[in-house]
PDB file of N, CA and C in Angstrom:
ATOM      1  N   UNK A   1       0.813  -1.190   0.000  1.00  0.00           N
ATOM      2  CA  UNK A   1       0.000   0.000   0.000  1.00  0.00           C
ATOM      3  C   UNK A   1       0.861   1.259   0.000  1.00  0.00           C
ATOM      4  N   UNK A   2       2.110   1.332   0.845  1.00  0.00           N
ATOM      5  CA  UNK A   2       2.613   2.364   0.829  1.00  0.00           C
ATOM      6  C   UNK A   2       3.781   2.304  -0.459  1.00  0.00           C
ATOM      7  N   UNK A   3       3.879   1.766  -1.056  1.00  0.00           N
ATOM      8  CA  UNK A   3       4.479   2.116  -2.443  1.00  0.00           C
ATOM      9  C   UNK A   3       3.816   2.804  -3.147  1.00  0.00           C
ATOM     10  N   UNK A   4       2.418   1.667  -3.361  1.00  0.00           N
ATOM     11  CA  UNK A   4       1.522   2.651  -4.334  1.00  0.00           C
ATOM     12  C   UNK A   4       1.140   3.688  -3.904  1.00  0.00           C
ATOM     13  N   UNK A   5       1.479   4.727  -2.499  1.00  0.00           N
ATOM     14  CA  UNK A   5       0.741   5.811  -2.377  1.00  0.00           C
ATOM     15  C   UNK A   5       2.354   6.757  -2.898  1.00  0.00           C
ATOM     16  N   UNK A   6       3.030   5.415  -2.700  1.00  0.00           N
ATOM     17  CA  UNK A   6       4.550   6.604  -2.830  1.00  0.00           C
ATOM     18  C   UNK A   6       4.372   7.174  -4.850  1.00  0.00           C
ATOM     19  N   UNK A   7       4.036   6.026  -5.305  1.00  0.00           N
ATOM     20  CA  UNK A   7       4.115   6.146  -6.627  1.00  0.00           C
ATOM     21  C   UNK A   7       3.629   6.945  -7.139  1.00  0.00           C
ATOM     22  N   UNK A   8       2.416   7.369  -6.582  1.00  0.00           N
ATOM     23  CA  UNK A   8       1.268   8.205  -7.192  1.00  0.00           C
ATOM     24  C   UNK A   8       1.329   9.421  -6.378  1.00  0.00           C
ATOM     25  N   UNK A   9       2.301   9.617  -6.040  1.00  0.00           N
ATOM     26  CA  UNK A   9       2.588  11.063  -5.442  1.00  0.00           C
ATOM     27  C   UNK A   9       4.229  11.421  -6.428  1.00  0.00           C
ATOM     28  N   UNK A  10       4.819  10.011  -6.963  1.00  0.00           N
ATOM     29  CA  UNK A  10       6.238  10.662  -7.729  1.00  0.00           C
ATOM     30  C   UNK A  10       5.138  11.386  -9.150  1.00  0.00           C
ATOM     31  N   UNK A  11       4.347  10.319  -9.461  1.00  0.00           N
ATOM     32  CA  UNK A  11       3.503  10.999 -10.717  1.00  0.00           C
ATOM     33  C   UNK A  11       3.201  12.294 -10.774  1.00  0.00           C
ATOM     34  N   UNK A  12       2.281  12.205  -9.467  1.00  0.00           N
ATOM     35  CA  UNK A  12       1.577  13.822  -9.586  1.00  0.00           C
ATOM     36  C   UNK A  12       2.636  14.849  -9.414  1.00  0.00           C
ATOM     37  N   UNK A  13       3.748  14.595  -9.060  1.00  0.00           N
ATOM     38  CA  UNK A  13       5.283  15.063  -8.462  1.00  0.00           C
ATOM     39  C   UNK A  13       5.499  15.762 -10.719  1.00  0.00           C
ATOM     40  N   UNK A  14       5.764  14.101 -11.062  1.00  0.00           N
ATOM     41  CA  UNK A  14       6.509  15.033 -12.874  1.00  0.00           C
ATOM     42  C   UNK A  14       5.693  14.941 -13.503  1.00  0.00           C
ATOM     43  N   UNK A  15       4.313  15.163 -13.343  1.00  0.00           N
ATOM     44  CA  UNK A  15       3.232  15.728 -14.060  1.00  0.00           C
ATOM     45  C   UNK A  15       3.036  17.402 -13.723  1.00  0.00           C
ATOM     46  N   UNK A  16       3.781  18.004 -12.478  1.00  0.00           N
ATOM     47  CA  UNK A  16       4.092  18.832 -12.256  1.00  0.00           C
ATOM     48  C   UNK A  16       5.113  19.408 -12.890  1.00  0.00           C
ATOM     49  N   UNK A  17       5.880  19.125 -13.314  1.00  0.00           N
ATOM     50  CA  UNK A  17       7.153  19.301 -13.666  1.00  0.00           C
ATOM     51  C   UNK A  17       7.086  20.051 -15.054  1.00  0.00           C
ATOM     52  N   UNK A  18       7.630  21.352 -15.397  1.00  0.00           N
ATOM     53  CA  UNK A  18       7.684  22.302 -16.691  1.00  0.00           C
ATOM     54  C   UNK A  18       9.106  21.913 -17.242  1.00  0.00           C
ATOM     55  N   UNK A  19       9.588  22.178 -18.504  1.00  0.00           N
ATOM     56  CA  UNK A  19      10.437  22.417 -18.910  1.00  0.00           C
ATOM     57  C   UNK A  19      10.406  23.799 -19.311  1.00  0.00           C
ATOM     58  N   UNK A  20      12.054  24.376 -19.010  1.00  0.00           N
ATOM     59  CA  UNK A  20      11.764  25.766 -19.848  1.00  0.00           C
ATOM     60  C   UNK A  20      11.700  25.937 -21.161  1.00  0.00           C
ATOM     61  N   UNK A  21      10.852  27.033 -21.790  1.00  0.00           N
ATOM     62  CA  UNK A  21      10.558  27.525 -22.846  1.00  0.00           C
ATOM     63  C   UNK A  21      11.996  27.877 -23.713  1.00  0.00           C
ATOM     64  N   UNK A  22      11.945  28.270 -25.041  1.00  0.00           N
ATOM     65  CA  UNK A  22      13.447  28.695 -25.924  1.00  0.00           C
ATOM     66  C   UNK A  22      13.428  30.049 -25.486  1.00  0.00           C
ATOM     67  N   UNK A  23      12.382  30.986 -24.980  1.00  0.00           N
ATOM     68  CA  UNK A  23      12.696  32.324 -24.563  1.00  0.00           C
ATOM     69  C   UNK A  23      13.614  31.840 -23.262  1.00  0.00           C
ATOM     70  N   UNK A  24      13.100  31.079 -22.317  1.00  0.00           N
ATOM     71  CA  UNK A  24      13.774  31.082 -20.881  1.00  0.00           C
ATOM     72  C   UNK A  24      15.457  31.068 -21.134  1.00  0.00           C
ATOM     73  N   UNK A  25      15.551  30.154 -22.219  1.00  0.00           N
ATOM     74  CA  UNK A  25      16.759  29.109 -22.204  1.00  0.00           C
ATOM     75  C   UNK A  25      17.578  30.391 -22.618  1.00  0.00           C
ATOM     76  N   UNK A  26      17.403  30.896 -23.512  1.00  0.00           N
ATOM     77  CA  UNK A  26      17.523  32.342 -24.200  1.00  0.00           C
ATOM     78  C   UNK A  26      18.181  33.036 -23.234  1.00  0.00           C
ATOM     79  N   UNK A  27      17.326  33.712 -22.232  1.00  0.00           N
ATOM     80  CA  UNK A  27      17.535  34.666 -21.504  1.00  0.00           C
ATOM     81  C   UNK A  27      18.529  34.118 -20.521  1.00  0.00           C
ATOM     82  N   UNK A  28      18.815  33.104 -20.060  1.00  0.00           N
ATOM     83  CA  UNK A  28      19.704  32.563 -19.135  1.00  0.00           C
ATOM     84  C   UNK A  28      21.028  32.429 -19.755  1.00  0.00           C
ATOM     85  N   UNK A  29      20.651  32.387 -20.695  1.00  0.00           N
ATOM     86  CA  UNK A  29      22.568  32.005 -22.017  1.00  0.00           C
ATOM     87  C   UNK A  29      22.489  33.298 -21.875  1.00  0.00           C
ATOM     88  N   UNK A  30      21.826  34.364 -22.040  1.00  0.00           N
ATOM     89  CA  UNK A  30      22.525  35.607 -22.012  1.00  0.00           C
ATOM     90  C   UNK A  30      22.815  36.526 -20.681  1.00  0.00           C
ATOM     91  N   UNK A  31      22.338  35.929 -19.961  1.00  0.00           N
ATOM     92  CA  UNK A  31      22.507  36.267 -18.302  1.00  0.00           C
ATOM     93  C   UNK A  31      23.888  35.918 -17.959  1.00  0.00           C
ATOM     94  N   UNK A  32      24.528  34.782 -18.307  1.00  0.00           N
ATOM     95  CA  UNK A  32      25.609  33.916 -18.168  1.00  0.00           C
ATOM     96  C   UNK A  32      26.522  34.612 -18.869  1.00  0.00           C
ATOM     97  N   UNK A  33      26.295  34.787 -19.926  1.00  0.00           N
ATOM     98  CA  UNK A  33      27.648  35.797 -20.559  1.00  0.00           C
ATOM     99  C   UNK A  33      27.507  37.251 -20.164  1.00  0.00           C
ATOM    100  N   UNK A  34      26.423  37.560 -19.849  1.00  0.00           N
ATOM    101  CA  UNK A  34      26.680  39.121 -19.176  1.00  0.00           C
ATOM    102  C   UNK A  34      27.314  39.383 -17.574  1.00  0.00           C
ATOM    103  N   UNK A  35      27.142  38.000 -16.980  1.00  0.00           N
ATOM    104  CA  UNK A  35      27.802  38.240 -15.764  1.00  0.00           C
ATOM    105  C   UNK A  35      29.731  37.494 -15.642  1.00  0.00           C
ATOM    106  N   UNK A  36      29.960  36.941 -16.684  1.00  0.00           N
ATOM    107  CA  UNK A  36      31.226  36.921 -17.400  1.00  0.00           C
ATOM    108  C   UNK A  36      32.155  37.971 -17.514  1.00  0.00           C
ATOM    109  N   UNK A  37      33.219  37.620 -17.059  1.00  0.00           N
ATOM    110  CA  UNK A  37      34.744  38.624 -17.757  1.00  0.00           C
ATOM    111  C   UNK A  37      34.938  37.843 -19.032  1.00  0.00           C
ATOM    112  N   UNK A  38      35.364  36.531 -18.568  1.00  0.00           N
ATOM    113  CA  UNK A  38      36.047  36.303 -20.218  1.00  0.00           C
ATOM    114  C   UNK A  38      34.962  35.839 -21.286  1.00  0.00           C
ATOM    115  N   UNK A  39      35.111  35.867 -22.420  1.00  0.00           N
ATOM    116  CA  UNK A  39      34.118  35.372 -23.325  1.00  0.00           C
ATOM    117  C   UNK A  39      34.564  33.792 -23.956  1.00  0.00           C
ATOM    118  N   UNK A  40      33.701  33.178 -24.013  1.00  0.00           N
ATOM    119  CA  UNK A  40      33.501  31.586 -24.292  1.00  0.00           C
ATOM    120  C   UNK A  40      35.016  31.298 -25.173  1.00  0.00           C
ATOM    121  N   UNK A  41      35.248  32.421 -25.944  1.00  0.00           N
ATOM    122  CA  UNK A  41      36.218  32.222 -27.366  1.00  0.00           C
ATOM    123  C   UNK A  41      37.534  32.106 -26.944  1.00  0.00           C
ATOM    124  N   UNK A  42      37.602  32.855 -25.175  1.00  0.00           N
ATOM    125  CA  UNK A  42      39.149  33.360 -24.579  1.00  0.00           C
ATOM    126  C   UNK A  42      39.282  32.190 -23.825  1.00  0.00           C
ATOM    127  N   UNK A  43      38.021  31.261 -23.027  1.00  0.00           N
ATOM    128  CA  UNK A  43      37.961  30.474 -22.628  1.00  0.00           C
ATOM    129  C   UNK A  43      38.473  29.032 -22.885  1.00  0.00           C
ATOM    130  N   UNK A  44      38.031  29.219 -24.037  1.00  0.00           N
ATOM    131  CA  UNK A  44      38.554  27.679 -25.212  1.00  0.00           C
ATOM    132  C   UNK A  44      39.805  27.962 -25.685  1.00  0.00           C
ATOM    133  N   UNK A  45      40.489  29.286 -25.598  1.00  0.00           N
ATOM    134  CA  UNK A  45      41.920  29.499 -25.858  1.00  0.00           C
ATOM    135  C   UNK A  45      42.693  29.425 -24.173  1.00  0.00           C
ATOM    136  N   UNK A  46      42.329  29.536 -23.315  1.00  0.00           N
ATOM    137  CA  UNK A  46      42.763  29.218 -22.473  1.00  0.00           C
ATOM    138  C   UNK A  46      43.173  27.706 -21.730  1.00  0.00           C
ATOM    139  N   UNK A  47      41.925  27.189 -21.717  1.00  0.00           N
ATOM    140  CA  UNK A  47      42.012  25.695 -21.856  1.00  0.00           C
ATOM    141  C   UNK A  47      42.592  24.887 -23.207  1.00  0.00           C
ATOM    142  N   UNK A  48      42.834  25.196 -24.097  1.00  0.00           N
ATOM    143  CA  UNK A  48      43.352  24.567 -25.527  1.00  0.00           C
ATOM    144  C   UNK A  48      44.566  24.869 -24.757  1.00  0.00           C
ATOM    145  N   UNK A  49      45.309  25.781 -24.714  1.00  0.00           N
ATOM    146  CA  UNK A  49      46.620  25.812 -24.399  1.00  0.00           C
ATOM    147  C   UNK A  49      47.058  25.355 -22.654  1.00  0.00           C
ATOM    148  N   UNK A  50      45.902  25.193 -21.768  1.00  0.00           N
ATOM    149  CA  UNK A  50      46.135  24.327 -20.697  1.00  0.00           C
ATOM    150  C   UNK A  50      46.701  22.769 -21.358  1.00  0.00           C
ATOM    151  N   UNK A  51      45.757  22.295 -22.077  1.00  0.00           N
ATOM    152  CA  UNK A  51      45.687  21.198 -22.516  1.00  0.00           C
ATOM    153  C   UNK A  51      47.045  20.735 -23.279  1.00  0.00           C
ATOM    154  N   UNK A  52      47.259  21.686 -24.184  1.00  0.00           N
ATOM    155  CA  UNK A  52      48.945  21.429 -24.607  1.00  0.00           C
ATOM    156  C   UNK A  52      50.018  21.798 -23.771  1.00  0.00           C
ATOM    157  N   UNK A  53      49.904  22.597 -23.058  1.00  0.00           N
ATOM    158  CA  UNK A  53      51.259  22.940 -21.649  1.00  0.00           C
ATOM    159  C   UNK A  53      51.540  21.381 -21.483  1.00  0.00           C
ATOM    160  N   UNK A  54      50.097  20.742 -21.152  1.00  0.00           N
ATOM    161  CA  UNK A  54      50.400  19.065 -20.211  1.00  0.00           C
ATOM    162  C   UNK A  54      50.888  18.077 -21.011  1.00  0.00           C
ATOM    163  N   UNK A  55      51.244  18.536 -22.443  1.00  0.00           N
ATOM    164  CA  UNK A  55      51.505  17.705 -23.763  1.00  0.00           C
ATOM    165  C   UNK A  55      50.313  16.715 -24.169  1.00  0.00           C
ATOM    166  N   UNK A  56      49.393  17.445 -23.858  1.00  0.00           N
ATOM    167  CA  UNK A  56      48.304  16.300 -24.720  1.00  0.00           C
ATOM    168  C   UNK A  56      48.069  16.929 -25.999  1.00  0.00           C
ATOM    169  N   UNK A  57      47.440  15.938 -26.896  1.00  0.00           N
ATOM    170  CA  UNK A  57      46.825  16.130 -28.295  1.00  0.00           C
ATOM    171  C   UNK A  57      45.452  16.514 -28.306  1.00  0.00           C
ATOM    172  N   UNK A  58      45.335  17.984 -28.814  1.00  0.00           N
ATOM    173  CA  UNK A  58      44.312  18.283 -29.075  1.00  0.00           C
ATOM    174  C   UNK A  58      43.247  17.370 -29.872  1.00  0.00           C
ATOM    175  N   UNK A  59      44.013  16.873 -31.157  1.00  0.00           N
ATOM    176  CA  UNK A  59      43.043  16.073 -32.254  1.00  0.00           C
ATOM    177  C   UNK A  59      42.979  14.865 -31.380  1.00  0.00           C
ATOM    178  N   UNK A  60      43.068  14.406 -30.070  1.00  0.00           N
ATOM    179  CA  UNK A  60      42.547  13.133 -29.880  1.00  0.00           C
ATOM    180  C   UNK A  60      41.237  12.974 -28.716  1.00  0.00           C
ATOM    181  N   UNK A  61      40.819  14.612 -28.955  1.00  0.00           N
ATOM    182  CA  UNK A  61      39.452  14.696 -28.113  1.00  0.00           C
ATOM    183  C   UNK A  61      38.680  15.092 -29.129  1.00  0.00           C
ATOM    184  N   UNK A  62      37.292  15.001 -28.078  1.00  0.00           N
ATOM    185  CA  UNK A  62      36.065  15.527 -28.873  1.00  0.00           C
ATOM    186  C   UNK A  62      36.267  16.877 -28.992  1.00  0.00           C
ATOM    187  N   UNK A  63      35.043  17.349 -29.829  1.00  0.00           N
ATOM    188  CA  UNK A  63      34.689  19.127 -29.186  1.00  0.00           C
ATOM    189  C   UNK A  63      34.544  19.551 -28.068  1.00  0.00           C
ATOM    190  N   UNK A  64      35.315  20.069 -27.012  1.00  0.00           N
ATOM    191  CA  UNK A  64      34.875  20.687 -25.865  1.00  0.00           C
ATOM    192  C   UNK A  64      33.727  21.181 -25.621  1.00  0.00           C
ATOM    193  N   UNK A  65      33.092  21.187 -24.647  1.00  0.00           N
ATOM    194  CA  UNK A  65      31.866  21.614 -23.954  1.00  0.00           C
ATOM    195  C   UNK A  65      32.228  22.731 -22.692  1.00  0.00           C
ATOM    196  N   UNK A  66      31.646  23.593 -22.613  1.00  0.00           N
ATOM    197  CA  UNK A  66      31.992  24.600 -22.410  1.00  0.00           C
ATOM    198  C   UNK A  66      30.917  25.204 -21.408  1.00  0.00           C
ATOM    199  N   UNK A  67      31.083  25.219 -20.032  1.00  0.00           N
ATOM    200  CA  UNK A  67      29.941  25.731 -18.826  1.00  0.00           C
ATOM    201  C   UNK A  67      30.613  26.656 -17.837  1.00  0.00           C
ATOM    202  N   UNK A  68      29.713  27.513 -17.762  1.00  0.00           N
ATOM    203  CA  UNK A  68      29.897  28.699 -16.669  1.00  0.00           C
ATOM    204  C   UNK A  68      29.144  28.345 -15.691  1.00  0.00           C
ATOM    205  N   UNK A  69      30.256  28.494 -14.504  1.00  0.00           N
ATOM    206  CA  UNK A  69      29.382  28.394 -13.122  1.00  0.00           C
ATOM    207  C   UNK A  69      28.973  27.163 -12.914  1.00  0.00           C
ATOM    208  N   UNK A  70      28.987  25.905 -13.468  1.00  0.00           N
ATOM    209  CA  UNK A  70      28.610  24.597 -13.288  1.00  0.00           C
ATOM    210  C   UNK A  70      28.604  24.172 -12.392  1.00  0.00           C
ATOM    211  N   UNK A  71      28.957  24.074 -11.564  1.00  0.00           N
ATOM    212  CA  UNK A  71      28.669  23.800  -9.799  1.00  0.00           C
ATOM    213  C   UNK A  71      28.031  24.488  -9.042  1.00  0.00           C
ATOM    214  N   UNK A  72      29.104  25.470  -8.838  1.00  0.00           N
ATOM    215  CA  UNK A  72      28.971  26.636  -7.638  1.00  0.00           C
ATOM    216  C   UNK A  72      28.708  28.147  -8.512  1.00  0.00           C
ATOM    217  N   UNK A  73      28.370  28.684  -7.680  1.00  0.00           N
ATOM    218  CA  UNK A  73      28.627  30.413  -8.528  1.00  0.00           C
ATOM    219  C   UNK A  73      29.522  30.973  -7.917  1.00  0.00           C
ATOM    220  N   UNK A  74      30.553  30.375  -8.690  1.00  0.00           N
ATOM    221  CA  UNK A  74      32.190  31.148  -7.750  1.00  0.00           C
ATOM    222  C   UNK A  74      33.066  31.395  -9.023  1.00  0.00           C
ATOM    223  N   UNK A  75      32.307  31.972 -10.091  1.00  0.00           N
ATOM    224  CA  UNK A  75      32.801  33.001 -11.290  1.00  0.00           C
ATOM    225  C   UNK A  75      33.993  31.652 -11.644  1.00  0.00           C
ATOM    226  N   UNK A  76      33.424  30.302 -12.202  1.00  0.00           N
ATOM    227  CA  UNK A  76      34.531  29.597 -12.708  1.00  0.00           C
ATOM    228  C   UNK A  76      33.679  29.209 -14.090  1.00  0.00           C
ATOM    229  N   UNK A  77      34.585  29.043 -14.912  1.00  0.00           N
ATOM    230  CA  UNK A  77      34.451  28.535 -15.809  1.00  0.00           C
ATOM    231  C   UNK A  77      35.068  26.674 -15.886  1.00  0.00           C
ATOM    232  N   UNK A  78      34.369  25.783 -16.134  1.00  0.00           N
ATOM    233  CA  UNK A  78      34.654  24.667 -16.531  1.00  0.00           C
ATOM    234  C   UNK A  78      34.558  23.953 -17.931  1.00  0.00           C
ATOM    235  N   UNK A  79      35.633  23.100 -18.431  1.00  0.00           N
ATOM    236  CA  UNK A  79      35.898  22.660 -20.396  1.00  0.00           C
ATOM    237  C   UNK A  79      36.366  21.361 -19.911  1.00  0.00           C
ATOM    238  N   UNK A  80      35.127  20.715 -20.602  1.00  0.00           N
ATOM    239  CA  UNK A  80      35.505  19.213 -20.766  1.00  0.00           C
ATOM    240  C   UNK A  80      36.363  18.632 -21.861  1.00  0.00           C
ATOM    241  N   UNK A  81      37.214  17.948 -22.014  1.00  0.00           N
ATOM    242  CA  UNK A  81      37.959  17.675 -23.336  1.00  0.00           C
ATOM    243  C   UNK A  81      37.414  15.664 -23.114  1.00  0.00           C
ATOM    244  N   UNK A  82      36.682  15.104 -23.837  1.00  0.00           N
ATOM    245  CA  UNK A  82      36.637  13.934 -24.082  1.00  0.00           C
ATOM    246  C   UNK A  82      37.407  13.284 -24.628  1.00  0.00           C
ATOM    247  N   UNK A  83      37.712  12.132 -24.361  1.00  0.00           N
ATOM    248  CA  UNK A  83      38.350  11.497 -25.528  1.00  0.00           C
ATOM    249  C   UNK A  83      37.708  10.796 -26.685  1.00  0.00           C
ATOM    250  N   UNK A  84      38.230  11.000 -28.030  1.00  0.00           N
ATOM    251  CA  UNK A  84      37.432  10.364 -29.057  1.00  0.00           C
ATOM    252  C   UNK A  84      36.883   8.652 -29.029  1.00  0.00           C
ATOM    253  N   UNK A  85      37.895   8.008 -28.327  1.00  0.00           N
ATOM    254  CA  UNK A  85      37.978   6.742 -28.000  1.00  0.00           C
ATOM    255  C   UNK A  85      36.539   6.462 -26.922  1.00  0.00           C
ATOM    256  N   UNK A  86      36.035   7.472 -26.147  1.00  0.00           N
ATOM    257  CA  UNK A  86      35.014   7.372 -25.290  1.00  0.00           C
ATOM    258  C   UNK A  86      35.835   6.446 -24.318  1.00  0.00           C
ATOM    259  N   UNK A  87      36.547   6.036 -23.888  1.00  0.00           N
ATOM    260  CA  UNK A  87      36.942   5.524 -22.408  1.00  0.00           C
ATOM    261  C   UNK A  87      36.158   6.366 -21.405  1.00  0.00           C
ATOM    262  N   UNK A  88      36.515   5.131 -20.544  1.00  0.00           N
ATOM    263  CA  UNK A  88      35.848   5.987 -19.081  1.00  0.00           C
ATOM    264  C   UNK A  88      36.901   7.301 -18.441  1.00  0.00           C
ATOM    265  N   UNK A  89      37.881   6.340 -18.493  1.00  0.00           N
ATOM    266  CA  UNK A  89      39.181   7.446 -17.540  1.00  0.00           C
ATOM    267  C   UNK A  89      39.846   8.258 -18.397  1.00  0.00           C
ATOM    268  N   UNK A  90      39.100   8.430 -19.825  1.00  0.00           N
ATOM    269  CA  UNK A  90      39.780   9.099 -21.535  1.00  0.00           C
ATOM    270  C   UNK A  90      39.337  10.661 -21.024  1.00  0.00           C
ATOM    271  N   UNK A  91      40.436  11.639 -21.357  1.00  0.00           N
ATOM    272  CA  UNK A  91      39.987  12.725 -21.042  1.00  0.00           C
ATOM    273  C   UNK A  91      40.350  13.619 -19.746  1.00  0.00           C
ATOM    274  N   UNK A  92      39.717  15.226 -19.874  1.00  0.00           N
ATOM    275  CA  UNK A  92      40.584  15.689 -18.906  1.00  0.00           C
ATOM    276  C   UNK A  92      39.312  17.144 -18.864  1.00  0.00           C
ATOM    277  N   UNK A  93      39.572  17.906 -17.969  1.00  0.00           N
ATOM    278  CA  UNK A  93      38.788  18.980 -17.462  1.00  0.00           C
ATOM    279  C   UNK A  93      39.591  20.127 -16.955  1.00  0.00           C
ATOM    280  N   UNK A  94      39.137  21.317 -17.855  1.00  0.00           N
ATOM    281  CA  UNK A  94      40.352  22.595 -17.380  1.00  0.00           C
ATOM    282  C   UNK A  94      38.832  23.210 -16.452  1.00  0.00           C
ATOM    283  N   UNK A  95      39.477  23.899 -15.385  1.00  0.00           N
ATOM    284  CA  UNK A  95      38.776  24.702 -14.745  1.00  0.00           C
ATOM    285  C   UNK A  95      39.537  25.773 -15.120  1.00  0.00           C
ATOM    286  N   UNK A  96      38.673  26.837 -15.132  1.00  0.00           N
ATOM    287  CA  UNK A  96      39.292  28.326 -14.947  1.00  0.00           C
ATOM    288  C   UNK A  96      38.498  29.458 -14.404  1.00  0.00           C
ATOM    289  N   UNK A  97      39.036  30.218 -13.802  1.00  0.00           N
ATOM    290  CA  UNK A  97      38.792  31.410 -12.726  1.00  0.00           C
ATOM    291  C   UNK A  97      38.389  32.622 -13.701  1.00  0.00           C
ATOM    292  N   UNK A  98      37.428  32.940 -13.799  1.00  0.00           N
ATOM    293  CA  UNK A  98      36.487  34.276 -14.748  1.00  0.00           C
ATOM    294  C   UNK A  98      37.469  35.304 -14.153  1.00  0.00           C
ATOM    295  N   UNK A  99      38.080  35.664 -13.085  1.00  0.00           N
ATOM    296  CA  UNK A  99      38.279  37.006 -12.644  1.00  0.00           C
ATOM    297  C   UNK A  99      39.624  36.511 -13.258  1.00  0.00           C
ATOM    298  N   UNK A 100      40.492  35.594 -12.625  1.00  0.00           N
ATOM    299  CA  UNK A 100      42.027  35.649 -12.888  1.00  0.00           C
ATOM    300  C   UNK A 100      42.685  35.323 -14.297  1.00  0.00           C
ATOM    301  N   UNK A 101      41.288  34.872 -14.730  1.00  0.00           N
ATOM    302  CA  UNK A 101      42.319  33.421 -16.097  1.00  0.00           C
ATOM    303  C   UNK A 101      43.778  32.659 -15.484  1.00  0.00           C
ATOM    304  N   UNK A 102      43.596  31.988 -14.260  1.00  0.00           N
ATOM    305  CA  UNK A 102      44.230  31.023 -14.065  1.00  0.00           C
ATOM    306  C   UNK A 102      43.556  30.017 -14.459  1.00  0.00           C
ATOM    307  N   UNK A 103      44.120  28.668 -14.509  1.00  0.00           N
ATOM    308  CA  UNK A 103      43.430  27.557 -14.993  1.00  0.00           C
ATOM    309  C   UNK A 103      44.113  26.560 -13.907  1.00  0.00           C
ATOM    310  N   UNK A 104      43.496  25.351 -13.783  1.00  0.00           N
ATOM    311  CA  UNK A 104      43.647  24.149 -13.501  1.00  0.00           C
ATOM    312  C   UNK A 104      43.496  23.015 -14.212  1.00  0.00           C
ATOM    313  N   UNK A 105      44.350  22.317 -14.552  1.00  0.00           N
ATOM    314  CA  UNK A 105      43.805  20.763 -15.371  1.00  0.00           C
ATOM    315  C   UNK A 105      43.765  19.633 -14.873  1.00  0.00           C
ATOM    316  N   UNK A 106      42.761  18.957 -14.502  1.00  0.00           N
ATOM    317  CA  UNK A 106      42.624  17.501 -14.103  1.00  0.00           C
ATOM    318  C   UNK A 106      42.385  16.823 -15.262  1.00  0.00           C
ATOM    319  N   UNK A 107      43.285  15.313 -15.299  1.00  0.00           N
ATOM    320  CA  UNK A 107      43.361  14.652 -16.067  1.00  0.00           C
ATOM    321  C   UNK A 107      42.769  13.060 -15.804  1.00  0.00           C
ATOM    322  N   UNK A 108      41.450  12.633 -15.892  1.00  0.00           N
ATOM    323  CA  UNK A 108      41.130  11.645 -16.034  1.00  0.00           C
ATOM    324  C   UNK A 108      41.871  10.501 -15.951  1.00  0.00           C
ATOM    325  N   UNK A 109      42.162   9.641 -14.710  1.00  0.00           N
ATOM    326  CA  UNK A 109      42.734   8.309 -14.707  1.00  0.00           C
ATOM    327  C   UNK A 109      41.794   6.806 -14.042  1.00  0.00           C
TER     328      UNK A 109
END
């Protein structure tokens, strides 16, 4: 009995549930770059050249993906570099600091 009351409360729970609209999505991509120092373009040049400092090969990742603030709101920027191979431990992640343009690279093992 108490499953099914659990169940029918997750329902009425994501029958509740909205997705945002292309205006919302809109206005939040541009919220995100207005509360930005660096722009997406300085970003991917920052991390591209994190990524070669550590001697890795650019051509053996995917396209980077590219998020502001992804965790916390502590003005960081985070760039995923995949590996083309899709491994689990393939790949590596530059963080970088919006105010400083320092970077950090963790490397997937």
């Amino acid at each position: 009995m108490q499953v099914r009351h659990c169940l029918s409360i997750i329902s009425i729970a994501l029958c509740c549930l909205t997705l945002p609209s292309e205006a919302e999505i809109t206005k939040s991509i541009t919220t995100v770059a207005s509360k930005s120092k660096l722009s997406k373009d300085q970003v991917l040049q920052i991390a591209r050249f994190a990524v070669k400092k550590h001697g890795l090969k650019l051509d053996s990742f995917q396209d980077p993906e590219v998020h502001f603030e992804l965790v916390r709101k502590d003005q960081s920027w985070t760039v995923f570099f995949m590996d083309k191979t899709m491994a689990v431990d393939g790949g590596c992640m530059v963080i970088i600091d919006d105010n400083t343009g320092r970077f950090q690279l963790v490397i997937g093992h």
